[in-house]
C-alpha atoms as a PDB file:
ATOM      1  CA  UNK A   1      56.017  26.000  66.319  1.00  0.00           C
ATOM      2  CA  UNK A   2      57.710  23.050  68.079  1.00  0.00           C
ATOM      3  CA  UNK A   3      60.798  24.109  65.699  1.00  0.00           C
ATOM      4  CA  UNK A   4      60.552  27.433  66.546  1.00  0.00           C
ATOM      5  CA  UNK A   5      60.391  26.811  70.004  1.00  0.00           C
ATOM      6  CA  UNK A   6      63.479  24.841  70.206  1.00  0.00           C
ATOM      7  CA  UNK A   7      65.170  27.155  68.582  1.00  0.00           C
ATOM      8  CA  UNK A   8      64.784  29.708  70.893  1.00  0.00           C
ATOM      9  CA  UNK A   9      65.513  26.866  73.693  1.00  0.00           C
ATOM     10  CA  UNK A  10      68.674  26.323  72.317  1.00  0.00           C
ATOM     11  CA  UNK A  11      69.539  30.522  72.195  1.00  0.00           C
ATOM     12  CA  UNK A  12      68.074  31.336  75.568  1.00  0.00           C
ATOM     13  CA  UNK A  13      70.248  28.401  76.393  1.00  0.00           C
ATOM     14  CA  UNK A  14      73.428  29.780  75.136  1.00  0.00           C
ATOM     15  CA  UNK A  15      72.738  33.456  76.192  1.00  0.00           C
ATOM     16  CA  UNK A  16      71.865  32.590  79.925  1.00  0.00           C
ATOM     17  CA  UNK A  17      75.362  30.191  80.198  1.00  0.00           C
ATOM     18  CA  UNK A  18      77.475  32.653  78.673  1.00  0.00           C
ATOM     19  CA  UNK A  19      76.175  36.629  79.200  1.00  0.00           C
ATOM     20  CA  UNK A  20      73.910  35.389  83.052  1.00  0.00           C
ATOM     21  CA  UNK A  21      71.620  38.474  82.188  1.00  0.00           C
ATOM     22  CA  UNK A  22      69.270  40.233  84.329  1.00  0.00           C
ATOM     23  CA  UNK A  23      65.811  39.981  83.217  1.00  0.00           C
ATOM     24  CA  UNK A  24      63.456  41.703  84.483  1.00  0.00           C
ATOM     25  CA  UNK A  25      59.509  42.553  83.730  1.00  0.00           C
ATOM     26  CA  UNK A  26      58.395  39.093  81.935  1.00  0.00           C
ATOM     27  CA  UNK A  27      54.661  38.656  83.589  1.00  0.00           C
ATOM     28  CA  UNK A  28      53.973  42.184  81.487  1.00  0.00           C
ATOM     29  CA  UNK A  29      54.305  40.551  78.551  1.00  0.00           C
ATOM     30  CA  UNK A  30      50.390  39.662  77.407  1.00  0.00           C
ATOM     31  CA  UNK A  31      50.233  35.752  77.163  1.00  0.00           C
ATOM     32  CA  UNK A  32      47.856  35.916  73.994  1.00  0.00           C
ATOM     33  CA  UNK A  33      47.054  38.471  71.079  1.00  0.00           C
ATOM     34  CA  UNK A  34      48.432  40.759  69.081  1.00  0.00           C
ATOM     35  CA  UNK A  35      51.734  42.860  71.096  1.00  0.00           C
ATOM     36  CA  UNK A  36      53.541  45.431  69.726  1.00  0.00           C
ATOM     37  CA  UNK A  37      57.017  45.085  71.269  1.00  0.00           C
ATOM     38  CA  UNK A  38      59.656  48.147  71.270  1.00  0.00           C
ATOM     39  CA  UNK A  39      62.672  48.262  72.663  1.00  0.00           C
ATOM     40  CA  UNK A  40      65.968  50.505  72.568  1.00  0.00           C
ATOM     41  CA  UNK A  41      68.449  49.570  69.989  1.00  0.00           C
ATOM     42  CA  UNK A  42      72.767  49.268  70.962  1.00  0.00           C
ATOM     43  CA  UNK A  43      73.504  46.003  69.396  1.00  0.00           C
ATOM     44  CA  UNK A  44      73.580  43.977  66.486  1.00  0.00           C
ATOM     45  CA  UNK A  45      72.233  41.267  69.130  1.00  0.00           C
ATOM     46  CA  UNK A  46      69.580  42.940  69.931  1.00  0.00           C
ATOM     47  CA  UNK A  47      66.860  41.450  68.111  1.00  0.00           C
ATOM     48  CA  UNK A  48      68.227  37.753  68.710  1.00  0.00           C
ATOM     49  CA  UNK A  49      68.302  38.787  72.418  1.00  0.00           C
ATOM     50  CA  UNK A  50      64.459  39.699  72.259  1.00  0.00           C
ATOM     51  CA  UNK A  51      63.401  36.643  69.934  1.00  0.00           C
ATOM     52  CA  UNK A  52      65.510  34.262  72.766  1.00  0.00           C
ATOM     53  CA  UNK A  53      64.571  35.918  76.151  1.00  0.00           C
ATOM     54  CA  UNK A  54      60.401  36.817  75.736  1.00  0.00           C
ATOM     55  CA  UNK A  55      57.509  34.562  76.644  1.00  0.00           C
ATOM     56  CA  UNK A  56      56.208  34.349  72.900  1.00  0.00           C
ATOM     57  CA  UNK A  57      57.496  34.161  69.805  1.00  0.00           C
ATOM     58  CA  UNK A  58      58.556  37.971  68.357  1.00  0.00           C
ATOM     59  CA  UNK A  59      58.894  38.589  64.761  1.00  0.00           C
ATOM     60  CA  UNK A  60      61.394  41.239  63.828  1.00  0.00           C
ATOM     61  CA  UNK A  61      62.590  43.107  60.433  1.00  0.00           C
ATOM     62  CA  UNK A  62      65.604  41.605  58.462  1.00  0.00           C
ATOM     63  CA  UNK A  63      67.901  43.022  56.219  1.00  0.00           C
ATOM     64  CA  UNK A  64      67.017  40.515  53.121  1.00  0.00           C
ATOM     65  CA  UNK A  65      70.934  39.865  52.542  1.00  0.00           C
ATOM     66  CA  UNK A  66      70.897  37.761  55.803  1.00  0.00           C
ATOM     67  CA  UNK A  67      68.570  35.638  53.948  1.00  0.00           C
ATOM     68  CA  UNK A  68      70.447  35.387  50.423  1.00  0.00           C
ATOM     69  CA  UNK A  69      74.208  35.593  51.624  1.00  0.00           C
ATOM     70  CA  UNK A  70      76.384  32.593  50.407  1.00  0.00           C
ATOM     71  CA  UNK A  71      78.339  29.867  52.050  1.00  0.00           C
ATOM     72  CA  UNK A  72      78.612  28.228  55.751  1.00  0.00           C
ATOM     73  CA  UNK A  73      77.833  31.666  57.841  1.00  0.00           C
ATOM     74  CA  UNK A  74      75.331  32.484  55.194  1.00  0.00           C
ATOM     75  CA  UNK A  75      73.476  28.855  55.498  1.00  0.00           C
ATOM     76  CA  UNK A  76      74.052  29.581  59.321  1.00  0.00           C
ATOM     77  CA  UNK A  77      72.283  32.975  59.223  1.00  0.00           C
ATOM     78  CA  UNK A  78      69.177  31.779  57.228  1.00  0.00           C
ATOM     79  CA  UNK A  79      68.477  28.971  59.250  1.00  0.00           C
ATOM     80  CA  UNK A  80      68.462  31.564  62.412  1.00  0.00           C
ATOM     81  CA  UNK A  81      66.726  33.888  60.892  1.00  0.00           C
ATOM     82  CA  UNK A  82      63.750  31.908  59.166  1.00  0.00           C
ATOM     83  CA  UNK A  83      64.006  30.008  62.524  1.00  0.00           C
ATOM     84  CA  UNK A  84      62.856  32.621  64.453  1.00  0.00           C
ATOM     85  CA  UNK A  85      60.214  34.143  62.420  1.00  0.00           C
ATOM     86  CA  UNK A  86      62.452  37.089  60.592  1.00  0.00           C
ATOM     87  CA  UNK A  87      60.555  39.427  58.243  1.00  0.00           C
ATOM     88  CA  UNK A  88      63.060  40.049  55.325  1.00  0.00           C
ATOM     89  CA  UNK A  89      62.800  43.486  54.350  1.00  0.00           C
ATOM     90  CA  UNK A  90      65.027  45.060  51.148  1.00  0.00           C
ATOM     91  CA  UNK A  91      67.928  47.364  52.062  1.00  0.00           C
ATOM     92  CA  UNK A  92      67.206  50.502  51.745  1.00  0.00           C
ATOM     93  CA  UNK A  93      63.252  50.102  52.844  1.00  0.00           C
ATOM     94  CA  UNK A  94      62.639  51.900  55.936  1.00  0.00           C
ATOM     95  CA  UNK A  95      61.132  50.348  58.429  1.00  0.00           C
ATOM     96  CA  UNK A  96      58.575  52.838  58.839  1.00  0.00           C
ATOM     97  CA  UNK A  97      57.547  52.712  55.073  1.00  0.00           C
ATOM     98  CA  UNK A  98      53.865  51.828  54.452  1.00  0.00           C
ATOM     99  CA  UNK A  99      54.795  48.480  52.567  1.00  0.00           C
ATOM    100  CA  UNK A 100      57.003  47.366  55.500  1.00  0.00           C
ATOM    101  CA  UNK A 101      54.706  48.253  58.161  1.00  0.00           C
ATOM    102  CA  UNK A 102      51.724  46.647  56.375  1.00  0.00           C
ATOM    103  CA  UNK A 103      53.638  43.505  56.463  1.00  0.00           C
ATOM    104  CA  UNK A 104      53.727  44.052  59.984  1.00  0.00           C
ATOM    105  CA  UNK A 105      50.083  44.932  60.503  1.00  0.00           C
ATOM    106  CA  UNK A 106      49.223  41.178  58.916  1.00  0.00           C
ATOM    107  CA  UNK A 107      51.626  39.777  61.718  1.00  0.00           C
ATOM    108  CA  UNK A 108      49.560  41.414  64.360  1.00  0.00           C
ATOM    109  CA  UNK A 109      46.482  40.856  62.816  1.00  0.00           C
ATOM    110  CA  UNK A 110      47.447  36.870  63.087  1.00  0.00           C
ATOM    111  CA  UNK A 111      47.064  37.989  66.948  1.00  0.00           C
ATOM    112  CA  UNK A 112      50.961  37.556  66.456  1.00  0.00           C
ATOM    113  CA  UNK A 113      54.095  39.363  68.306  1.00  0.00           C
ATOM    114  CA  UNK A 114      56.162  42.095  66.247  1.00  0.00           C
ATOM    115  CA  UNK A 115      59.156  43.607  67.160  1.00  0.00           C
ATOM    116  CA  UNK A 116      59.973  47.118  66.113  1.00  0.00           C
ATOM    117  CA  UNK A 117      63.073  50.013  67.061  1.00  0.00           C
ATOM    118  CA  UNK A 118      61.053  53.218  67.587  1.00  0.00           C
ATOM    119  CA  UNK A 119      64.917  54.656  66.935  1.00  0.00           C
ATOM    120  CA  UNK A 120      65.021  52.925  63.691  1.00  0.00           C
ATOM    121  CA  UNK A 121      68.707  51.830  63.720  1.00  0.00           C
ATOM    122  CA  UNK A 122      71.162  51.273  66.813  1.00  0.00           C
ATOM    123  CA  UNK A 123      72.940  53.933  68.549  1.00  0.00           C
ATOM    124  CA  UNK A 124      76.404  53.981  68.819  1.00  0.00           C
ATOM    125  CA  UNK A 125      76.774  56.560  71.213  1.00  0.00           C
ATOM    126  CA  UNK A 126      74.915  55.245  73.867  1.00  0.00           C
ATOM    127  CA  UNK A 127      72.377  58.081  73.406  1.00  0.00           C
ATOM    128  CA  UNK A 128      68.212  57.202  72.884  1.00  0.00           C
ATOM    129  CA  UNK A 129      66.857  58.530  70.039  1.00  0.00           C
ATOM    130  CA  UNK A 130      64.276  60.594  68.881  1.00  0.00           C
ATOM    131  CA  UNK A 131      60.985  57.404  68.005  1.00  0.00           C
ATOM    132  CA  UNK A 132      60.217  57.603  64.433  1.00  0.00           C
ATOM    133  CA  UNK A 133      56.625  57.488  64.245  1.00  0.00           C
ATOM    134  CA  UNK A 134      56.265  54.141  62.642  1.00  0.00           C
ATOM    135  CA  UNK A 135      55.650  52.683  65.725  1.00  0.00           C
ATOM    136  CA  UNK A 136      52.913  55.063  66.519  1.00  0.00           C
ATOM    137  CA  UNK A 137      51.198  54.363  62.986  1.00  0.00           C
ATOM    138  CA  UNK A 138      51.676  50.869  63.756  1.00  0.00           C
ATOM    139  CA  UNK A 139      50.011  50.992  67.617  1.00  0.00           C
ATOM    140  CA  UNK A 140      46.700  53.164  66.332  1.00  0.00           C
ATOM    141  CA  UNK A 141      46.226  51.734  63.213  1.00  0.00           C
ATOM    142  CA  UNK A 142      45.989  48.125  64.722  1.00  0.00           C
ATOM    143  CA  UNK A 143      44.888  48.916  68.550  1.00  0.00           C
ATOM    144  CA  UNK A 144      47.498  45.998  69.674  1.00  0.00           C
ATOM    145  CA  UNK A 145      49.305  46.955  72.724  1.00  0.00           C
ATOM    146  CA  UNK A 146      52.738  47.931  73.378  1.00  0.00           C
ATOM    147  CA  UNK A 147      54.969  46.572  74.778  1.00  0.00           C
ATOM    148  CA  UNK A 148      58.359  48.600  75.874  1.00  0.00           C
ATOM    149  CA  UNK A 149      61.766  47.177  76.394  1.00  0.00           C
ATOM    150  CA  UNK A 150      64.680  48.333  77.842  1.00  0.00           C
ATOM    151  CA  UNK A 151      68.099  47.039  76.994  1.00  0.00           C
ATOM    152  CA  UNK A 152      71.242  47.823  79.433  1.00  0.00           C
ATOM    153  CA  UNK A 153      74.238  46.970  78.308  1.00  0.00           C
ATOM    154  CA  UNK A 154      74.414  45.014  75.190  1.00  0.00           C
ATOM    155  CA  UNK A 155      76.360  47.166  73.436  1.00  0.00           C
ATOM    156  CA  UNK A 156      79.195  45.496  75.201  1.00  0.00           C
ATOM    157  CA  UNK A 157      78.685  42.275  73.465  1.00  0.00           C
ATOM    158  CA  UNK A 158      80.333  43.705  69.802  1.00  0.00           C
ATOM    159  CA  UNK A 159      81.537  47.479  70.333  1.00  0.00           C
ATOM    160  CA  UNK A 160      80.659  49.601  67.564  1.00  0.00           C
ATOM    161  CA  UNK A 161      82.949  48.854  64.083  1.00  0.00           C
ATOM    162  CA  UNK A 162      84.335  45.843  66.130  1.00  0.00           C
ATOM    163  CA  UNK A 163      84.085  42.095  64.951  1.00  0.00           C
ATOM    164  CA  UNK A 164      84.946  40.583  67.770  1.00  0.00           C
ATOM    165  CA  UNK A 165      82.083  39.395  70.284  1.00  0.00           C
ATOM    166  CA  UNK A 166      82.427  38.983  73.995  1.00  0.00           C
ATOM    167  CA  UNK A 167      80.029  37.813  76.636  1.00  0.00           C
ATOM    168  CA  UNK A 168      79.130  40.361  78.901  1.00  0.00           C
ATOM    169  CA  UNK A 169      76.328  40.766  81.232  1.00  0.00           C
ATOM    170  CA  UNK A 170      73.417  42.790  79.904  1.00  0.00           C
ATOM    171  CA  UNK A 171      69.889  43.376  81.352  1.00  0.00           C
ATOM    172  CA  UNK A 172      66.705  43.144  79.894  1.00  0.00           C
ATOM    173  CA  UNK A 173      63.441  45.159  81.184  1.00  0.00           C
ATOM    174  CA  UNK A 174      60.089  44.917  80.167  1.00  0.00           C
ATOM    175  CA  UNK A 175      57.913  47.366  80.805  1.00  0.00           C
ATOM    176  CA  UNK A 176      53.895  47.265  81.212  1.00  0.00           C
ATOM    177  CA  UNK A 177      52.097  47.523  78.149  1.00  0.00           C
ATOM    178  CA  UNK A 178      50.648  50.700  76.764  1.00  0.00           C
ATOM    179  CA  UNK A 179      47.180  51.051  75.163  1.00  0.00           C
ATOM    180  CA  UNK A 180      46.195  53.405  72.416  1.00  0.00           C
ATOM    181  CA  UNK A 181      42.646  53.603  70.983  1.00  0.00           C
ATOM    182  CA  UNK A 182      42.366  51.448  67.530  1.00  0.00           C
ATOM    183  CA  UNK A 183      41.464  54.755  65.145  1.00  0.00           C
ATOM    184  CA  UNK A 184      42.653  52.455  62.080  1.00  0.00           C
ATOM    185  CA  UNK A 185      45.448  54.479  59.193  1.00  0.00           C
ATOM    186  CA  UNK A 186      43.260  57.515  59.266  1.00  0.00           C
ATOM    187  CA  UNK A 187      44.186  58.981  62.359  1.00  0.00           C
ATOM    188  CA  UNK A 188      46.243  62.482  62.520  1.00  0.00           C
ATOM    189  CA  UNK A 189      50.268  63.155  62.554  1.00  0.00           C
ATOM    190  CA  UNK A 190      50.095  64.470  65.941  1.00  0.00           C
ATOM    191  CA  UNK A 191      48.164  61.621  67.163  1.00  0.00           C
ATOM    192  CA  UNK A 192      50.679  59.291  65.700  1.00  0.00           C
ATOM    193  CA  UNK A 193      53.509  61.464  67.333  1.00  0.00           C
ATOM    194  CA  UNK A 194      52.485  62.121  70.526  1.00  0.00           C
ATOM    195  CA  UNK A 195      51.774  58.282  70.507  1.00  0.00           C
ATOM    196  CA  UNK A 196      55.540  57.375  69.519  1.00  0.00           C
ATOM    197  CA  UNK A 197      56.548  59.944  72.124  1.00  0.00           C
ATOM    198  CA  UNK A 198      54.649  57.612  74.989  1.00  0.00           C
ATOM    199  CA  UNK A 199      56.112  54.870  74.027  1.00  0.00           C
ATOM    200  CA  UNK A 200      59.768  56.831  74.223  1.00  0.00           C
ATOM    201  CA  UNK A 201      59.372  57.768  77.234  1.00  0.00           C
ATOM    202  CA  UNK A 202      58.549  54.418  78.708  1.00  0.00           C
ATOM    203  CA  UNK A 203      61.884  53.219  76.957  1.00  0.00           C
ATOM    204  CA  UNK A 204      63.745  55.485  78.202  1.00  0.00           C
ATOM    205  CA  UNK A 205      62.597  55.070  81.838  1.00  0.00           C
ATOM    206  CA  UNK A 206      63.444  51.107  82.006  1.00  0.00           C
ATOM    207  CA  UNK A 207      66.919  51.709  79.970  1.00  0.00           C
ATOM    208  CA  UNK A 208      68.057  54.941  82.058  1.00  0.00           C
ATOM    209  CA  UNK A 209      69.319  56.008  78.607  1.00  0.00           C
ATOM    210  CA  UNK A 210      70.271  59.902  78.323  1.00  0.00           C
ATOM    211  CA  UNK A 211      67.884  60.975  75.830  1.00  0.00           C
ATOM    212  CA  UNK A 212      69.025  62.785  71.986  1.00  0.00           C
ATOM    213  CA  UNK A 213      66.463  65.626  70.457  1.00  0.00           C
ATOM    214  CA  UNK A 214      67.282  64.422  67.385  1.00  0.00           C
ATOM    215  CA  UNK A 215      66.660  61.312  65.065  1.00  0.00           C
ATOM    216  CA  UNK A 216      69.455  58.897  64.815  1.00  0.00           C
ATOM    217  CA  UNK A 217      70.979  58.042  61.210  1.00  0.00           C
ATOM    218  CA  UNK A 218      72.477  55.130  59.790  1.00  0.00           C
ATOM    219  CA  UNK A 219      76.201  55.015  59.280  1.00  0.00           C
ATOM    220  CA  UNK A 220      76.181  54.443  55.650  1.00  0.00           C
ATOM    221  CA  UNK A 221      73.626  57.781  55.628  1.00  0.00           C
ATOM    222  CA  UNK A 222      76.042  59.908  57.659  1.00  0.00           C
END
């Protein structure tokens, strides 16, 4: 924890000095248990953002490669990414599936923070997404409480298709957590929709997003 913790110091550190971001919404964060957190998804940054800037540590999904890949800025990335509590998941395994998510249940069941995009990958059309229900599954099945985030601006930091990254201001909003009854894996689709649609909504309100009736896709699926 200590390691973890200065980790984050260290990124918090370098994101205030450089990107001075608005954050705003931190005493909604629960102090203890199991949270659900969901926010939008622009940037590549995103998660690193979350893991740096929130009150507790958040686990998040990892493409496994980050964990694997070779030389300097592959040493570089698994130190991050096991330093911050990463979840390497296989390419190609969504992170709705029912093997990733129970990974995830196990996290909150440690009375543990996990970090999921209800949009499943980031837009790169500045548009919010239609939630994939994963998140609802997640939020029913376990009865932790959700937490959503709203992220302004940090698609600035590395445009889409562009390598090079520039400090910009960005601002981060968390919202007041929302409680679903604990009806364990059993519960309905509709339940576990109109759940993920809650949660949307409450994204969409703290990111001001203009919202997309359909479900994003991957680039490599388009």
């Amino acid at each position: 924890m200590e390691f973890f913790e200065g980790t984050r110091a260290a990124f918090r550190a370098v994101i205030s000095g450089t990107c001075r971001p608005t954050v705003e919404g931190l005493e909604n964060f629960p102090p203890e248990g199991p949270v659900i957190v969901a926010p939008n998804h622009q940037s590549f940054f995103d998660s690193i953002i979350v893991q740096a800037l929130m009150p507790r540590k958040v686990a998040f999904f990892a493409k496994a490669e980050y964990f694997t890949a070779k030389g300097p800025k592959g040493s570089a990335m698994r130190w991050f990414f096991n330093s911050v509590g990463s979840v390497p998941v296989e390419r190609g395994e969504q992170a709705a599936s029912v093997a990733a998510l129970q990974t995830a249940v196990e996290i909150l069941e440690r009375n543990e923070a996990f970090g999921i995009y209800p949009e499943g990958t980031r837009s790169r059309d500045g548009l919010l997404y239609r939630g994939r229900t994963g998140v609802g599954w997640l939020a029913l099945t376990t009865g932790a409480p959700v937490v959503p985030v709203g992220l302004i601006g940090t698609d600035r930091l590395q445009p889409a298709d562009k390598k090079m990254i520039k400090p910009q201001h960005f601002t981060l909003k968390v919202g007041a957590p929302l409680y679903f009854d604990k009806t364990g894996p059993g519960h309905s689709l509709p339940a576990r929709r109109a759940a993920t649609d809650k949660i949307m909504d409450a994204i969409a309100e703290l990111s001001g997003q203009e919202r997309a009736g359909t479900y994003n896709q991957s680039k490599q699926a388009q």
